[in-house]
C-alpha atoms as a PDB file:
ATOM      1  CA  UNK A   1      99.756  94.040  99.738  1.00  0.00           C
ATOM      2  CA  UNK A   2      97.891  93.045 102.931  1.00  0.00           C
ATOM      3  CA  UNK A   3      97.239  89.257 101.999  1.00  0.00           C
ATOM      4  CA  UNK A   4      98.825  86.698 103.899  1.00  0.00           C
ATOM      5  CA  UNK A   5     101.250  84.942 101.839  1.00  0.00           C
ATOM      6  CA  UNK A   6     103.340  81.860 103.051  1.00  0.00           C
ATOM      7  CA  UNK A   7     107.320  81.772 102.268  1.00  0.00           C
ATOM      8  CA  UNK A   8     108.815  78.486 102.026  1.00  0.00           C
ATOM      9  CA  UNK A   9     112.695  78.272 101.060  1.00  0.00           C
ATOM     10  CA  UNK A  10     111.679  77.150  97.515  1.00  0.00           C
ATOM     11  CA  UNK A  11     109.149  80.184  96.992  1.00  0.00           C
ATOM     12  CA  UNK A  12     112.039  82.566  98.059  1.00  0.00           C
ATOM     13  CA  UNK A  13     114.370  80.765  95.159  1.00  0.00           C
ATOM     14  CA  UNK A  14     111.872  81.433  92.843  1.00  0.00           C
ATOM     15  CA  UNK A  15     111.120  85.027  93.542  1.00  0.00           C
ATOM     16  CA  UNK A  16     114.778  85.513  94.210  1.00  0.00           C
ATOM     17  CA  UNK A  17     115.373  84.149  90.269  1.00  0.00           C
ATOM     18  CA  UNK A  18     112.438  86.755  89.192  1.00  0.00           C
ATOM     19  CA  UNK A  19     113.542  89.688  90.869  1.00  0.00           C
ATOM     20  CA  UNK A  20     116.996  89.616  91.591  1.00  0.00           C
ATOM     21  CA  UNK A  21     117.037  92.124  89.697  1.00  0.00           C
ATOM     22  CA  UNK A  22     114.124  91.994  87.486  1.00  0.00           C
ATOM     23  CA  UNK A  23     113.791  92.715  83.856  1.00  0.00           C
ATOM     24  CA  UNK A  24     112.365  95.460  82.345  1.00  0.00           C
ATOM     25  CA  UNK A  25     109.873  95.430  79.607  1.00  0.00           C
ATOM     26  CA  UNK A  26     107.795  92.799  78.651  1.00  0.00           C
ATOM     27  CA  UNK A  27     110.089  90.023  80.317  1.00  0.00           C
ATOM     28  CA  UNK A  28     109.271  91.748  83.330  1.00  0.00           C
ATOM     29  CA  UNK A  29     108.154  88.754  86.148  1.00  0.00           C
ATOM     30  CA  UNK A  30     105.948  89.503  89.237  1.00  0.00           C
ATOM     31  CA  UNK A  31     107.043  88.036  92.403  1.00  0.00           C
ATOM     32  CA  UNK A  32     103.538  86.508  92.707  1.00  0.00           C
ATOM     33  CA  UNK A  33     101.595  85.105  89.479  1.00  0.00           C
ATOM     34  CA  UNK A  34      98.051  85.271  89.020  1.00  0.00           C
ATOM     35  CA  UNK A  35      97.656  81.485  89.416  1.00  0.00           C
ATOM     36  CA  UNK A  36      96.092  79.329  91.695  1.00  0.00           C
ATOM     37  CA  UNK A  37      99.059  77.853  92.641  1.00  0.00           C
ATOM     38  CA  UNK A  38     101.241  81.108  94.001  1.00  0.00           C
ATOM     39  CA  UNK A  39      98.459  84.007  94.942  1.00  0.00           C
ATOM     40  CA  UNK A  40      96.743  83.724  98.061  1.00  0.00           C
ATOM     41  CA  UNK A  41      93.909  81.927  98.914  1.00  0.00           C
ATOM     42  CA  UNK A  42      92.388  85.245 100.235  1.00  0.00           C
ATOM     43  CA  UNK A  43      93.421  86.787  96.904  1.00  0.00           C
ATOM     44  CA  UNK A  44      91.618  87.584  93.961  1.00  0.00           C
ATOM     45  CA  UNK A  45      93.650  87.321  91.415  1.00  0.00           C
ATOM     46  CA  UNK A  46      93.559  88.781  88.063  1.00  0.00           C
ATOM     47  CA  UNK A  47      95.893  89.308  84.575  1.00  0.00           C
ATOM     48  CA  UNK A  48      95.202  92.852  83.713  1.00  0.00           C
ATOM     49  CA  UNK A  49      96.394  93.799  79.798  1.00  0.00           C
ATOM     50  CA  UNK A  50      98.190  96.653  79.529  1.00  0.00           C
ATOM     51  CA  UNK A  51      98.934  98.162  76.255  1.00  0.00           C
ATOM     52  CA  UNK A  52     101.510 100.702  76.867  1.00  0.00           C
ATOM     53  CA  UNK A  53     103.646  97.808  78.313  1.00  0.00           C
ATOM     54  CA  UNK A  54     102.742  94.685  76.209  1.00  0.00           C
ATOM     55  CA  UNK A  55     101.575  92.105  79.109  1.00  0.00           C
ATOM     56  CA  UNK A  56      99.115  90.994  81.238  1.00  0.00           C
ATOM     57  CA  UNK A  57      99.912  92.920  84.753  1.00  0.00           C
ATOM     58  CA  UNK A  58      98.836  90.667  88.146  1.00  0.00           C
ATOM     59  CA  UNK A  59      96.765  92.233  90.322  1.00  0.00           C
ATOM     60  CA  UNK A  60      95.764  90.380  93.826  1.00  0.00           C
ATOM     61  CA  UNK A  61      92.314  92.197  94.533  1.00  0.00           C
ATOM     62  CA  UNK A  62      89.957  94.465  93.501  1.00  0.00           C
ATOM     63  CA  UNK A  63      91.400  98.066  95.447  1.00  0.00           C
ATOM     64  CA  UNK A  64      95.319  96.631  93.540  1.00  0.00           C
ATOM     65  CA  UNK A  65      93.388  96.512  89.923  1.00  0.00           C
ATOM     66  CA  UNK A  66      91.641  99.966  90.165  1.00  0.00           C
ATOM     67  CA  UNK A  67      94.724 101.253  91.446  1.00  0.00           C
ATOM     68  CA  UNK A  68      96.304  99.908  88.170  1.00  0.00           C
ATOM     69  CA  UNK A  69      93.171 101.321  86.365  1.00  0.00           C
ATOM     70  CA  UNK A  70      94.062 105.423  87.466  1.00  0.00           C
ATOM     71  CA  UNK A  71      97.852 104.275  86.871  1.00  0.00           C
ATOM     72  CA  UNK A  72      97.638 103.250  83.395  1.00  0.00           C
ATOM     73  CA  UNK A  73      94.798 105.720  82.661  1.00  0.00           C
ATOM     74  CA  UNK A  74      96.147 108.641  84.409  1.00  0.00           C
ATOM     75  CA  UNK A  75      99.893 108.889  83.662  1.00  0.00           C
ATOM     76  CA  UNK A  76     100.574 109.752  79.835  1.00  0.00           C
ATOM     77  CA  UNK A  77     104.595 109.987  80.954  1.00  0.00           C
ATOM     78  CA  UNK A  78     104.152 105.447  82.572  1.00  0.00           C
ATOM     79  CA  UNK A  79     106.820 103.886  80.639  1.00  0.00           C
ATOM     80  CA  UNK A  80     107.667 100.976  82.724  1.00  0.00           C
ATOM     81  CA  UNK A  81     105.218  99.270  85.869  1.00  0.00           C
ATOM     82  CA  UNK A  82     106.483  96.564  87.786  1.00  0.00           C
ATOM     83  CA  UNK A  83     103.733  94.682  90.324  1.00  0.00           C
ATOM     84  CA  UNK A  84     104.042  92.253  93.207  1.00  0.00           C
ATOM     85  CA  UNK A  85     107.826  93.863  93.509  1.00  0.00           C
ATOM     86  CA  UNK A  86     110.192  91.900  95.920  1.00  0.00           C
ATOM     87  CA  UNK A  87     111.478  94.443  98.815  1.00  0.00           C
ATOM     88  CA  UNK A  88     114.858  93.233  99.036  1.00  0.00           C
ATOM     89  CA  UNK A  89     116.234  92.007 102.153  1.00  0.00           C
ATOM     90  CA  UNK A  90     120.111  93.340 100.968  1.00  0.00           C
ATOM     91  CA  UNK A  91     122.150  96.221 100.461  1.00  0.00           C
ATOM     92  CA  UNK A  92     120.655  97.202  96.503  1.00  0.00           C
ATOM     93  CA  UNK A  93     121.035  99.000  93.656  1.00  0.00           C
ATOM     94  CA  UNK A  94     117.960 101.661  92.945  1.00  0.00           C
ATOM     95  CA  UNK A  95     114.926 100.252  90.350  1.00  0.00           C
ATOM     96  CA  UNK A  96     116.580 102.344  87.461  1.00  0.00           C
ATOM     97  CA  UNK A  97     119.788 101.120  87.336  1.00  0.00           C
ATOM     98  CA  UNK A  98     120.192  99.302  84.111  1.00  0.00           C
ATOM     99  CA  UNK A  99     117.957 101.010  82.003  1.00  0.00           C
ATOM    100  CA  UNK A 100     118.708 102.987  78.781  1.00  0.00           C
ATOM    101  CA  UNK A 101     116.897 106.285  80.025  1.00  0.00           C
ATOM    102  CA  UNK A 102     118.692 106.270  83.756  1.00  0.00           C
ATOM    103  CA  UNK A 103     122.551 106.570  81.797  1.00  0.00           C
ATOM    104  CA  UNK A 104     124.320 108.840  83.408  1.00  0.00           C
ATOM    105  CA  UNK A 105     122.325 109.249  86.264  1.00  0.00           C
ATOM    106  CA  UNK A 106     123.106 109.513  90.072  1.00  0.00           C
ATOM    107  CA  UNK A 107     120.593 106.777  91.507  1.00  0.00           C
ATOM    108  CA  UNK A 108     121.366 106.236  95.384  1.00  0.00           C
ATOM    109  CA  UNK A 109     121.048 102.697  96.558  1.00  0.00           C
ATOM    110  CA  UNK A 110     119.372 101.113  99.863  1.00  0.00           C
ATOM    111  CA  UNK A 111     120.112  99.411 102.924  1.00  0.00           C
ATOM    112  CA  UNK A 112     117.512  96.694 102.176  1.00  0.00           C
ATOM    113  CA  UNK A 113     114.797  96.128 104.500  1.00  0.00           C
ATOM    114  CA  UNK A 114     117.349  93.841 106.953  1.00  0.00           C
ATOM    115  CA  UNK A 115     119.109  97.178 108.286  1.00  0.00           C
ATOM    116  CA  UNK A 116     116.199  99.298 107.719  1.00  0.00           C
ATOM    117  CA  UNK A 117     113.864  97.368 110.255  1.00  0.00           C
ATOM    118  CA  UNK A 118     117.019  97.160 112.237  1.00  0.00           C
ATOM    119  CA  UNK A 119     117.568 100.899 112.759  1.00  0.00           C
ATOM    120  CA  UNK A 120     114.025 101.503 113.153  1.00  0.00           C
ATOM    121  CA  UNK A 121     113.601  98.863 116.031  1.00  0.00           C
ATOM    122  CA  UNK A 122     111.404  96.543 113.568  1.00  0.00           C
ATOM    123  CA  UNK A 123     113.627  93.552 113.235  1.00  0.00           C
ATOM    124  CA  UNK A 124     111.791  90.872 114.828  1.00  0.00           C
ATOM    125  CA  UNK A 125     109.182  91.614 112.418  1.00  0.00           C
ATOM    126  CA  UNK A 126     110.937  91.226 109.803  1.00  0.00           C
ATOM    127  CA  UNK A 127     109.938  87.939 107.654  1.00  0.00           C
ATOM    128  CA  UNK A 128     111.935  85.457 107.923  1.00  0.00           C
ATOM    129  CA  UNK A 129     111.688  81.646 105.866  1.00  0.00           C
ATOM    130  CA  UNK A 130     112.784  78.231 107.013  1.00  0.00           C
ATOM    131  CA  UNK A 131     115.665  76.571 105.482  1.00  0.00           C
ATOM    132  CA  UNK A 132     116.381  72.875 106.195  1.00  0.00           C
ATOM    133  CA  UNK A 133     119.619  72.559 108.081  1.00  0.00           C
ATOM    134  CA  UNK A 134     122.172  70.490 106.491  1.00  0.00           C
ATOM    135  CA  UNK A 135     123.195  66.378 107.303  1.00  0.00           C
ATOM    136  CA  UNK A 136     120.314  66.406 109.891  1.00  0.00           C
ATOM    137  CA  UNK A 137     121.281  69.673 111.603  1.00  0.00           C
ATOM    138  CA  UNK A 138     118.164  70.843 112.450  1.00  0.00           C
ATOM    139  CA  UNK A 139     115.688  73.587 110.384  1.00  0.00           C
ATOM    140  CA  UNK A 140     117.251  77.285 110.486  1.00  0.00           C
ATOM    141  CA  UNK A 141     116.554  80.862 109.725  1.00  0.00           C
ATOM    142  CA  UNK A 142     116.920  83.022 106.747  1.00  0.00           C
ATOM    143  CA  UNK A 143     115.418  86.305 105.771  1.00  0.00           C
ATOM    144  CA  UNK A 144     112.344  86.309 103.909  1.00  0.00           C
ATOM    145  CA  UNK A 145     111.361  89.130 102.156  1.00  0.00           C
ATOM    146  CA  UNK A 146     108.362  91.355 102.018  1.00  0.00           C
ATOM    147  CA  UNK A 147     106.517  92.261  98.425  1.00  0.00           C
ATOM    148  CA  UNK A 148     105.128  95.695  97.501  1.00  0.00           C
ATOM    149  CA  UNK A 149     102.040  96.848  94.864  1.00  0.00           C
ATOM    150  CA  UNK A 150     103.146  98.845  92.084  1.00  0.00           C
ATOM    151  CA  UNK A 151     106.520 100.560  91.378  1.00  0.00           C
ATOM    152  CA  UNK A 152     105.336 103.395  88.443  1.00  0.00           C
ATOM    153  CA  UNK A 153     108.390 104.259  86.621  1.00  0.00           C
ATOM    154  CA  UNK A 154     107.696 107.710  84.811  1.00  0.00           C
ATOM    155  CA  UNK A 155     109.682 110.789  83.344  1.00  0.00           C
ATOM    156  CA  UNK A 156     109.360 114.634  83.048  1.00  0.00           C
ATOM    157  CA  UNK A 157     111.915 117.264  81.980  1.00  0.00           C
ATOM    158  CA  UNK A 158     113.881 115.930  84.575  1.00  0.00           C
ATOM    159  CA  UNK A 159     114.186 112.163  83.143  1.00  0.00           C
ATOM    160  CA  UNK A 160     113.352 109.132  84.645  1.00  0.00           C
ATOM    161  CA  UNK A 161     112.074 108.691  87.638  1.00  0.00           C
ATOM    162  CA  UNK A 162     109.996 106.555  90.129  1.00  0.00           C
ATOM    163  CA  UNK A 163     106.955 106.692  92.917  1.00  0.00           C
ATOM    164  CA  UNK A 164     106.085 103.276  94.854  1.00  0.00           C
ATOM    165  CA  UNK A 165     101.764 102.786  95.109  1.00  0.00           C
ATOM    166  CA  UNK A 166     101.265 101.224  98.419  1.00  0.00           C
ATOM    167  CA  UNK A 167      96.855  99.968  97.923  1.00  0.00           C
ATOM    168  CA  UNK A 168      94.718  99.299 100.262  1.00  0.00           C
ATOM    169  CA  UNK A 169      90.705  98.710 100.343  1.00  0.00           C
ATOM    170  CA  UNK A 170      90.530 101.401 102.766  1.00  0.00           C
ATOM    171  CA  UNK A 171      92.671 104.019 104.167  1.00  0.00           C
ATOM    172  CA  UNK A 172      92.282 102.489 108.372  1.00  0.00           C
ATOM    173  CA  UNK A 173      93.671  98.855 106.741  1.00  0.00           C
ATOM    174  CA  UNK A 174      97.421 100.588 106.792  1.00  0.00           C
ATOM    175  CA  UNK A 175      97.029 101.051 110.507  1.00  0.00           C
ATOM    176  CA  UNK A 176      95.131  97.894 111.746  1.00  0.00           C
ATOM    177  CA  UNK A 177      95.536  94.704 109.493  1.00  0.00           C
ATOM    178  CA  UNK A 178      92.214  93.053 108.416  1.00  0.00           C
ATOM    179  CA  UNK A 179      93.748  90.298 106.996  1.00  0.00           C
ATOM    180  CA  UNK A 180      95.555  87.361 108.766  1.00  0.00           C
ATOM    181  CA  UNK A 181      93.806  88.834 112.190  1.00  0.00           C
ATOM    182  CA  UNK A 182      91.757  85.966 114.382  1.00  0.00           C
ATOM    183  CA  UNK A 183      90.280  86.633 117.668  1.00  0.00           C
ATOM    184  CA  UNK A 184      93.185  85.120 118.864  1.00  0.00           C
ATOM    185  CA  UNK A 185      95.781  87.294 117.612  1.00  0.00           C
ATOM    186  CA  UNK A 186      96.880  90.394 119.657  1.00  0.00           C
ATOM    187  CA  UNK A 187      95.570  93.868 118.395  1.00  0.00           C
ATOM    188  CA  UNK A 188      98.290  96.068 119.738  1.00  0.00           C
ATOM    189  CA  UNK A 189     101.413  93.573 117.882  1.00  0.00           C
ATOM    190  CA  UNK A 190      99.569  93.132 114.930  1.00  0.00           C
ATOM    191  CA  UNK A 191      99.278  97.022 114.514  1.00  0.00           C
ATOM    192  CA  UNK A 192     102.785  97.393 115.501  1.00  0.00           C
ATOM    193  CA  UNK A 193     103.747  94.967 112.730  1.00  0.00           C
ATOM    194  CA  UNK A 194     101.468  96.437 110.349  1.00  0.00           C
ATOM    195  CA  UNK A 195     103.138  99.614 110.700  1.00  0.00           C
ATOM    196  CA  UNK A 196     106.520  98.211 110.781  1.00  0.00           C
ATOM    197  CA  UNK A 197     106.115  96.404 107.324  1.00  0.00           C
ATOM    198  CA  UNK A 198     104.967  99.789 105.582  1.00  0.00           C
ATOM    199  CA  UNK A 199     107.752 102.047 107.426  1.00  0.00           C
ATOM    200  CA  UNK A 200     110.001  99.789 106.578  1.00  0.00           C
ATOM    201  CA  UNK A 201     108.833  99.963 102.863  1.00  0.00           C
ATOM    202  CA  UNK A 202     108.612 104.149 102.979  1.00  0.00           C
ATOM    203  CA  UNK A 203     112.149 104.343 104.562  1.00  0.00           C
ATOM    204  CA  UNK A 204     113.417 101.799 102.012  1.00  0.00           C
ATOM    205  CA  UNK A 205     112.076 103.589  98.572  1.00  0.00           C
ATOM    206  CA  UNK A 206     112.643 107.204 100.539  1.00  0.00           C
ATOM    207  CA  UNK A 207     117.120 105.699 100.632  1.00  0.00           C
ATOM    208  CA  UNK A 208     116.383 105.440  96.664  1.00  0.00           C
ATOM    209  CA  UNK A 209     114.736 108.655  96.759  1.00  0.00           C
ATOM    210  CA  UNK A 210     111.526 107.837  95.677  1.00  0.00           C
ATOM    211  CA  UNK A 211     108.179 108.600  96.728  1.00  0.00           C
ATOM    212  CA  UNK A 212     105.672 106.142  98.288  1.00  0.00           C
ATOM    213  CA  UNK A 213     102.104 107.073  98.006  1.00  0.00           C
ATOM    214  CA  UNK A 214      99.564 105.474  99.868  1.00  0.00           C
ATOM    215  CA  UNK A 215      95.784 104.264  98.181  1.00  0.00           C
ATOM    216  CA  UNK A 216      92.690 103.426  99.877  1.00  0.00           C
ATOM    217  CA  UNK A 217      90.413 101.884  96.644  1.00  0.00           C
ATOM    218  CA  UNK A 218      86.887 102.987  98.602  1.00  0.00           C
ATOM    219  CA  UNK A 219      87.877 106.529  98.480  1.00  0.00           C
ATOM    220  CA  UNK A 220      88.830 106.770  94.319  1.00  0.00           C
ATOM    221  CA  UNK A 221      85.814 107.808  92.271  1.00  0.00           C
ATOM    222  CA  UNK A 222      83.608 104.633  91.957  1.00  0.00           C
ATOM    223  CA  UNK A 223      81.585 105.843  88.356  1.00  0.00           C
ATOM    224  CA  UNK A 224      85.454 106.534  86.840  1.00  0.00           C
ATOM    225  CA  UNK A 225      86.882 103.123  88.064  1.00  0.00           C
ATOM    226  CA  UNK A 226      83.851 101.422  86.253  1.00  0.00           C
ATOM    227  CA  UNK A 227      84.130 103.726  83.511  1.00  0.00           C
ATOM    228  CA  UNK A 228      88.066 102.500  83.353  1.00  0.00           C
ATOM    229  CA  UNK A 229      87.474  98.842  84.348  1.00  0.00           C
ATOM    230  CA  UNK A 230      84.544  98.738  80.796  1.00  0.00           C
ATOM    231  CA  UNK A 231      87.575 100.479  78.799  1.00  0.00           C
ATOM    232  CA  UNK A 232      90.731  98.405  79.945  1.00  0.00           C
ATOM    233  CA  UNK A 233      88.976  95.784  78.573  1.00  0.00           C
ATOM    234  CA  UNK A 234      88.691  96.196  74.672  1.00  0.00           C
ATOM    235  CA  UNK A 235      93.143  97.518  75.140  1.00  0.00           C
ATOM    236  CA  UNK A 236      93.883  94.081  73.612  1.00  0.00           C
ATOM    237  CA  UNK A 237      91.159  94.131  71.150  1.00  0.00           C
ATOM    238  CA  UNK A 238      92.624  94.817  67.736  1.00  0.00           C
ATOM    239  CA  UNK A 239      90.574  96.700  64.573  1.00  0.00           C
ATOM    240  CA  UNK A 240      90.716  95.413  61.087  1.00  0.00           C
ATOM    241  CA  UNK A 241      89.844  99.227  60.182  1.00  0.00           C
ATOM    242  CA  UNK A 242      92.318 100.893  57.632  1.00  0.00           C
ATOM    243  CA  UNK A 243      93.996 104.083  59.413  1.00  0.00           C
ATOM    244  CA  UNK A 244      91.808 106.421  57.280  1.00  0.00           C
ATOM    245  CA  UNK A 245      88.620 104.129  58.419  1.00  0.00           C
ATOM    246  CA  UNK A 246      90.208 104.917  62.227  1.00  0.00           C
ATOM    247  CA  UNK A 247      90.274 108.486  61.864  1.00  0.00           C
ATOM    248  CA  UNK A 248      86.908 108.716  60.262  1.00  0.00           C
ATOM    249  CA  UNK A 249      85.447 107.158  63.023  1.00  0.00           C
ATOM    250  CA  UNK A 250      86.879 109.122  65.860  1.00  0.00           C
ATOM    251  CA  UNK A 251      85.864 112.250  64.238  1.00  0.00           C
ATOM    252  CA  UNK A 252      82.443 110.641  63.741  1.00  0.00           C
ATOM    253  CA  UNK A 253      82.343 110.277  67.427  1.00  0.00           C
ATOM    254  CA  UNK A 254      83.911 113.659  68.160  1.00  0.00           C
ATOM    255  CA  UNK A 255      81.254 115.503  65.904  1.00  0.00           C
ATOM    256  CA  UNK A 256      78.773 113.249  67.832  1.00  0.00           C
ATOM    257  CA  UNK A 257      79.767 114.544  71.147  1.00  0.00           C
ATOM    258  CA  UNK A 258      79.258 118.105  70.656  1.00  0.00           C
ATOM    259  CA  UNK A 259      75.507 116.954  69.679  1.00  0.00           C
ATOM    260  CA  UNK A 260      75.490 115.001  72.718  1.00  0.00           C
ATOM    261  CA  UNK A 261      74.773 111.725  70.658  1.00  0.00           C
ATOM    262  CA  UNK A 262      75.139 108.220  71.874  1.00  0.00           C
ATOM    263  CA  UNK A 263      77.916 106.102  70.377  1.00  0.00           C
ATOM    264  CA  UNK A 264      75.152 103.844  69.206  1.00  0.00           C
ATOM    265  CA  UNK A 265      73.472 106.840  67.410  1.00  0.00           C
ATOM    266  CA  UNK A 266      77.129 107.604  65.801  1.00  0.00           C
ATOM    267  CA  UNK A 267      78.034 103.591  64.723  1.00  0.00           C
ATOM    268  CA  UNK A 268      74.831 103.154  62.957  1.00  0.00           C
ATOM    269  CA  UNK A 269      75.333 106.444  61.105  1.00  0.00           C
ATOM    270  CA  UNK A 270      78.839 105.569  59.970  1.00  0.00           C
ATOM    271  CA  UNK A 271      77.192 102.184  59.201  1.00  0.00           C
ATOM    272  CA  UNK A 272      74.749 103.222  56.950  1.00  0.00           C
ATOM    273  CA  UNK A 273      77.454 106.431  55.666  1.00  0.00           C
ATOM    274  CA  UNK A 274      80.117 104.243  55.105  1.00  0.00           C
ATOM    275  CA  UNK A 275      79.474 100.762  55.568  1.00  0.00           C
ATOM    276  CA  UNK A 276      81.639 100.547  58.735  1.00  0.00           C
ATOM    277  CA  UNK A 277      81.075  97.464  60.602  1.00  0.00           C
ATOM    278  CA  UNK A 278      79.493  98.142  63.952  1.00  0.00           C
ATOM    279  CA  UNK A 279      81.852  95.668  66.146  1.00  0.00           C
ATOM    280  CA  UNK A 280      84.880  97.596  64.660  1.00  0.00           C
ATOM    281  CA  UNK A 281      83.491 100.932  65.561  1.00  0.00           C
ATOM    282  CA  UNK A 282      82.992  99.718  68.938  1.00  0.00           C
ATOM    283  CA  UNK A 283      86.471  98.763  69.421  1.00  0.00           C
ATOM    284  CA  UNK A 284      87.505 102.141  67.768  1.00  0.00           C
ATOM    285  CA  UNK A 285      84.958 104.390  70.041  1.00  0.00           C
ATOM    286  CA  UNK A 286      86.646 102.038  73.496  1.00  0.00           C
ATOM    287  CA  UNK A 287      90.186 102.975  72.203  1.00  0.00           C
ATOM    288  CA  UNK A 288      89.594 106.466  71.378  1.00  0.00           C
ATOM    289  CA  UNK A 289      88.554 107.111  74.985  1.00  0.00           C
ATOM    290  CA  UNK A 290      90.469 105.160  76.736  1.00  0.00           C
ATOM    291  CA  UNK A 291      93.587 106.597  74.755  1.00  0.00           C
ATOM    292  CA  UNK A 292      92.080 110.119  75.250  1.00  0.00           C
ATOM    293  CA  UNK A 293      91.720 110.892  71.658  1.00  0.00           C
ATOM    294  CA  UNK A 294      87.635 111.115  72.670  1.00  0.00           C
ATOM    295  CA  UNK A 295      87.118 113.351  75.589  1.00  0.00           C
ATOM    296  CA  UNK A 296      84.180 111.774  77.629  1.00  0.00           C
ATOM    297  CA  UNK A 297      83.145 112.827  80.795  1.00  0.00           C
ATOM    298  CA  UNK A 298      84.417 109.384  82.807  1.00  0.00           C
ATOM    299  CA  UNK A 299      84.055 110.623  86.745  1.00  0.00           C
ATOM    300  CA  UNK A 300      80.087 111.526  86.476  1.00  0.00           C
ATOM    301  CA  UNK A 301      78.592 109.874  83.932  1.00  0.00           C
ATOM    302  CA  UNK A 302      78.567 106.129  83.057  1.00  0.00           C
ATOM    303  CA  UNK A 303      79.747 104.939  80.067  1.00  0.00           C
ATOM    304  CA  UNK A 304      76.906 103.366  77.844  1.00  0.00           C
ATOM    305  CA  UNK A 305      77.304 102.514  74.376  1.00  0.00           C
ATOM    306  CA  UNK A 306      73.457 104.115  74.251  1.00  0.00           C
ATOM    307  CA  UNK A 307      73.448 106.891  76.118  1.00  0.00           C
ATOM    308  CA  UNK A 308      74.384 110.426  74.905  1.00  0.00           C
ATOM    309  CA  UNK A 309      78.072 111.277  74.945  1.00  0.00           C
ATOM    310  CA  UNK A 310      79.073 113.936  77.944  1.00  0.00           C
ATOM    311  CA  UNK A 311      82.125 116.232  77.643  1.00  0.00           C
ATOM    312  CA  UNK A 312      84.550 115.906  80.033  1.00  0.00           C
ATOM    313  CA  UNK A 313      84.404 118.368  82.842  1.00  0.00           C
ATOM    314  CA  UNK A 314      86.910 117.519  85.171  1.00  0.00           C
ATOM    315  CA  UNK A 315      90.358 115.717  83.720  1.00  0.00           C
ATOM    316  CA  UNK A 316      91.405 112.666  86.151  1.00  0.00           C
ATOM    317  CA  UNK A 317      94.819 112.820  84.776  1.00  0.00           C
ATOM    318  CA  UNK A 318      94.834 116.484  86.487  1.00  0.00           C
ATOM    319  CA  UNK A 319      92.713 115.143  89.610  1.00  0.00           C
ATOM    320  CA  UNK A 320      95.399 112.550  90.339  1.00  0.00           C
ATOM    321  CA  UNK A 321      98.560 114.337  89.836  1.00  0.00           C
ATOM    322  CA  UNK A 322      99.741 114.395  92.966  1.00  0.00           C
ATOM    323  CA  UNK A 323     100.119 110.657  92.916  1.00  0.00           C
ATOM    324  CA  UNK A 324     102.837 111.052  90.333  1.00  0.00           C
ATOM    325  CA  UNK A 325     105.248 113.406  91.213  1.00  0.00           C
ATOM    326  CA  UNK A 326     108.653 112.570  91.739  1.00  0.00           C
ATOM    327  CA  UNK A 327     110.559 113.286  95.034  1.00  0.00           C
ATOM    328  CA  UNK A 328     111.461 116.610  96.266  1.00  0.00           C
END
């Protein structure tokens, strides 16, 4: 995550009562809300509507919601996303277990982060939360626990499967923390911890068998996560259109783009044609892309509602690929 977060004994009951274990599907609870209250003052929180999930995903910055942008956008097989995921501190059973599609499966379990940082040497990095000690004993120690981005869950021919998304804003941040640093910290411990908190995390999802890919938001195409930000944002919007209206209007659109019209161009058309409200073939034109039923060209040219419509050239679900695969 790479925000400074502060774990108090009553935080840790809370995300322990969220995530241990958490729910799939739309019950599904983030270890850290969106709210003034529990994200970061360094954050920048946001509630991110998903469609293919039904519910607001929490994002903490910018580089976590573009992640989730290519994520939802580029993975037709997503089925199940769960943010601000608690890395548990115990011996636990692997993400899948419980769920309708993992039956039958083998699904190793992990050590938990306590005996992972352990074996690696990390332990007195480990977080750690103060409990108050009991009939005036004084305060003690109990393990805290550390909180990852994104855990995609996805299938192939194989079944269900998962890959962890570790973000950052840029790809040096996973070596040398930028956040939480002063001039009075040391450089050389807060690398060393830095890197202890995402081996720890690789080692951890690597005992489930499961993949952890790494992001640095500055290096993803910046005209595609615009493109994806404009589209995520009519998901929730909802069309008063008849089915046959729907359909009319995507072919509208698709007949548009081999003349290289604008959308604008194609609305008023249907408009006059049909007497299709514009607002409605708006919503239907944002959908159509986004859902890939309209093949725009989303990584070089900017989406305007009047400028003329580009074919897509290069597919991002084939550019980012290699984020999704499971483990081998």
């Amino acid at each position: 995550m790479g925000l400074q977060y502060r774990l108090t004994e009553a935080r840790l009951a809370e995300i322990l009562r969220r995530q241990d274990p958490p729910r799939f599907g739309p019950g599904y609870e983030p270890s850290i809300k969106p709210t003034r209250e529990e994200a970061p003052s360094s954050s920048r929180p946001a509630a991110v509507w998903v469609d293919k999930l039904g519910r607001d995903v929490c994002v903490l910055s910018r580089a976590e919601r573009s992640a989730l942008a290519v994520i939802v956008y580029c993975c037709p097989t997503l089925f199940e996303l769960h943010e601000q995921r608690m890395l548990p501190f115990l011996p636990g059973l692997h993400p899948l277990h419980g769920h309708p599609l993992a039956a039958g499966l083998h699904l190793p379990p992990t050590r938990g982060t306590l005996q992972i940082t352990h074996d690696l040497g990390y332990l007195k990095f480990h977080p750690v939360v103060h409990v108050l000690g009991q009939d005036g004993a004084p305060p003690d120690q109990a393990p805290g626990c550390w909180i990852g981005d994104f855990l995609a869950f996805l299938t192939d021919e194989g079944g269900p499967y998962c890959v962890n998304i570790n973000v950052k804003s840029t790809r040096s941040e996973f070596e040398a923390p930028q956040v939480g640093v002063t001039m009075r910290s040391d450089p050389i411990r807060a690398q060393i911890k830095e890197k202890a908190r995402h081996e720890t995390e690789r080692v951890l999802y690597s005992d489930h068998q499961i993949r952890t890919v790494e992001v640095a938001a500055d290096e993803l195409p910046h005209i595609l996560i615009a493109n994806l930000f404009q589209l995520i944002g009519w998901q929730k919007r909802r069309s008063t259109l008849s089915p046959d209206a729907v359909a009319l209007v995507i072919d509208a659109f698709n007949e548009g783009l081999e003349r290289e019209a604008s959308p604008l161009d194609v609305i008023c058309a249907t408009e006059l044609s049909h007497g299709l409200p514009w607002y409605e073939q708006k919503i239907v034109f944002h959908q159509a892309v986004f859902f890939r039923k309209l093949r725009l060209d989303l990584i070089e040219s900017h989406l305007f509602i009047d400028r003329p419509m580009r074919s897509e050239t290069q597919d991002a679900v084939e550019m980012f690929e290699p984020w999704f695969r499971r483990w081998t």
